[in-house]
Protein backbone atom coordinates (compact mmCIF):
# COMPACT_ATOMS: atom_id res chain seq x y z
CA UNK A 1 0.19 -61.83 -35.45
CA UNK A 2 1.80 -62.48 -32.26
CA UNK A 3 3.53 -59.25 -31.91
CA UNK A 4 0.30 -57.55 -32.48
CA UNK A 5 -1.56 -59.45 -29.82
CA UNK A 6 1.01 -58.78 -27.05
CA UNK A 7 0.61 -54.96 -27.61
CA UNK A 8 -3.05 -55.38 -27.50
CA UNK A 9 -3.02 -57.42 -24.33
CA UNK A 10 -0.14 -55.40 -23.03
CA UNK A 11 -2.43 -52.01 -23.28
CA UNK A 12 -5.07 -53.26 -21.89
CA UNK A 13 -3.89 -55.00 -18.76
CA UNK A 14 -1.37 -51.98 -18.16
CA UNK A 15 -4.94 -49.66 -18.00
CA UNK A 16 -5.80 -51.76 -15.09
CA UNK A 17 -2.84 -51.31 -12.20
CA UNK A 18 -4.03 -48.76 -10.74
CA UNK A 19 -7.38 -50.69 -9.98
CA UNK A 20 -5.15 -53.82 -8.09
CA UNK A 21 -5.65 -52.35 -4.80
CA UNK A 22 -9.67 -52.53 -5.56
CA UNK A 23 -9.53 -55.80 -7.42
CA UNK A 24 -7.35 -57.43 -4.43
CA UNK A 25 -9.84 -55.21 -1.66
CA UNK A 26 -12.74 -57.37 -3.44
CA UNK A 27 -10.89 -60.86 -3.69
CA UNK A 28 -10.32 -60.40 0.28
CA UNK A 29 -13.68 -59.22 1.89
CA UNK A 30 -16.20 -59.79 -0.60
CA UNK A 31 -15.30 -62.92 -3.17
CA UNK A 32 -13.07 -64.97 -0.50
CA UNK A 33 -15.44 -64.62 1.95
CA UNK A 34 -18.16 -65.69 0.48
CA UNK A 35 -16.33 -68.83 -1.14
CA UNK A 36 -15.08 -69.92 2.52
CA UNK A 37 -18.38 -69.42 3.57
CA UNK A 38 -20.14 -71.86 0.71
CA UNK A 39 -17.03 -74.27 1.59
CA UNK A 40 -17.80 -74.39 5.27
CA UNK A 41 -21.68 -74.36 4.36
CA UNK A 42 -20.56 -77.77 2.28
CA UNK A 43 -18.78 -78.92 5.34
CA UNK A 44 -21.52 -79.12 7.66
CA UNK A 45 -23.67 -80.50 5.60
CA UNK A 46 -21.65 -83.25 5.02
CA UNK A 47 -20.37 -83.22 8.39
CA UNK A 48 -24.35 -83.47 9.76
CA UNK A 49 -24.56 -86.26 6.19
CA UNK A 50 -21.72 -88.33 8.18
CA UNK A 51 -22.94 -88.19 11.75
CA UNK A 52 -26.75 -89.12 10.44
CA UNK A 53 -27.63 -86.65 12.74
CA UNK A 54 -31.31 -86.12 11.08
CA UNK A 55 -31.79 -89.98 11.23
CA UNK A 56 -31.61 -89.80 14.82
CA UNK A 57 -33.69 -87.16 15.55
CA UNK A 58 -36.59 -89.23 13.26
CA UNK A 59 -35.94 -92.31 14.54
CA UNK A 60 -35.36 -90.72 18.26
CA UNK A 61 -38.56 -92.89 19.70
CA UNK A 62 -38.21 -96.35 17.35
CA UNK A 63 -36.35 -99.44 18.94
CA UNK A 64 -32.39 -99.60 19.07
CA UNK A 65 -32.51 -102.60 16.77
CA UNK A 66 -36.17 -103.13 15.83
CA UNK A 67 -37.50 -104.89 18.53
CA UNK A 68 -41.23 -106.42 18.96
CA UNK A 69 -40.88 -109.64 21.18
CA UNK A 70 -43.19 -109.36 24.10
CA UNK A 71 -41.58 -107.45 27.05
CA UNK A 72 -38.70 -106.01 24.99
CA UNK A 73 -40.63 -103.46 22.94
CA UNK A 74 -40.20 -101.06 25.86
CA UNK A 75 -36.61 -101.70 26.89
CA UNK A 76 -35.29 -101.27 23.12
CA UNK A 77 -37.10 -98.11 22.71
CA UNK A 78 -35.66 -97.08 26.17
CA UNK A 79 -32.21 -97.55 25.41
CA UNK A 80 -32.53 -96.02 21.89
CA UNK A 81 -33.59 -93.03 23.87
CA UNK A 82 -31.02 -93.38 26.08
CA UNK A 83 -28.20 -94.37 23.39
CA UNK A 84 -29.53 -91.65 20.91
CA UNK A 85 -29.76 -89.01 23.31
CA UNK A 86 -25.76 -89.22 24.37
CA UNK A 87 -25.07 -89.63 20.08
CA UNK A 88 -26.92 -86.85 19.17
CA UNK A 89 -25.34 -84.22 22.07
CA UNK A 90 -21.84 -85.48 21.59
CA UNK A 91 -22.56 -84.92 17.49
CA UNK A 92 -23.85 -81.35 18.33
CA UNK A 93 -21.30 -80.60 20.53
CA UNK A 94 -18.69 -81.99 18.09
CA UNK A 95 -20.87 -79.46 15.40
CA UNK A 96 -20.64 -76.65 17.33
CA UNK A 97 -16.89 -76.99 17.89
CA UNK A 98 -16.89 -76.96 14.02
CA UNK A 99 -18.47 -73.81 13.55
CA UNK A 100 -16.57 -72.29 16.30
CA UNK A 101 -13.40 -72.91 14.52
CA UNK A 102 -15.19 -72.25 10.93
CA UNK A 103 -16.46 -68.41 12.42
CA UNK A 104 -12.51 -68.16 14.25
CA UNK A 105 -11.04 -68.88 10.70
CA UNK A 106 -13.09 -65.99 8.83
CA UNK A 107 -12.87 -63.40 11.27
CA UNK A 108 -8.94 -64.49 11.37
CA UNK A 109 -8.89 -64.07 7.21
CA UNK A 110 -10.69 -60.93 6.83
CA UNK A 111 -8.88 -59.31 10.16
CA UNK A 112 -5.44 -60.56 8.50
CA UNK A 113 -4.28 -57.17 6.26
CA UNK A 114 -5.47 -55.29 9.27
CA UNK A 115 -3.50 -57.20 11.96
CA UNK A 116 -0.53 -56.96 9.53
CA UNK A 117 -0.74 -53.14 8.63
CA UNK A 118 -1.04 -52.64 13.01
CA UNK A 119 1.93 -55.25 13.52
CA UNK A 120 4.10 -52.94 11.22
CA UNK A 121 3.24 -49.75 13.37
CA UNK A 122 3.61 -51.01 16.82
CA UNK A 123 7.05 -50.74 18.54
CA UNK A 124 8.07 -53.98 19.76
């Protein structure tokens, strides 16, 4: 039973070597590719999740900390501007660095075979 399950699996996986070159041409620009980019599409959102960033923007004109006393109203919801405004640039700048890095990563994957294959014909 074994024996006869080898030689089946045997045939039919020795059909496919001359297809590795397209199967591994797939993995790299098509399947990996698109998994990095539904990893880093997970990052940022949780990245965004973690810096509240959408909670600031809707609570961008309410009081720091809920404020109503007579006189105050306006100086919380000052400094809430003022506080949120440097929190949410510093969390979009910090979010743009990410995708900078994200967008250097899968240019650096895909371009990877190619920089390799040009490495081994230049004459260093």
């Amino acid at each position: 039973m074994i024996a006869i399950w080898t030689q089946t699996f045997y045939a039919r996986s020795s059909m496919q070597y001359p297809l590795l070159p397209l199967v591994l041409l797939k993995f790299w620009y098509v399947d990996a590719p698109l998994g990095l980019m539904a990893y880093f599409s997970s990052l940022n959102q949780s990245f965004l999740r973690l810096f509240s960033l959408s909670l600031l923007v809707r609570t961008f004109f309410q009081p720091i900390k809920s404020e109503y006393r007579q006189g105050l109203v306006g100086f919380s919801i000052g400094m809430g501007i003022a506080v949120k405004s440097v929190i949410i640039l510093v969390t979009i700048l910090i979010w743009l660095a990410l995708i900078s890095l994200e967008v250097l990563f899968l240019f650096s994957f895909i371009m990877l075979p190619l920089f390799s294959i040009m490495l081994f014909f230049l004459n260093l």
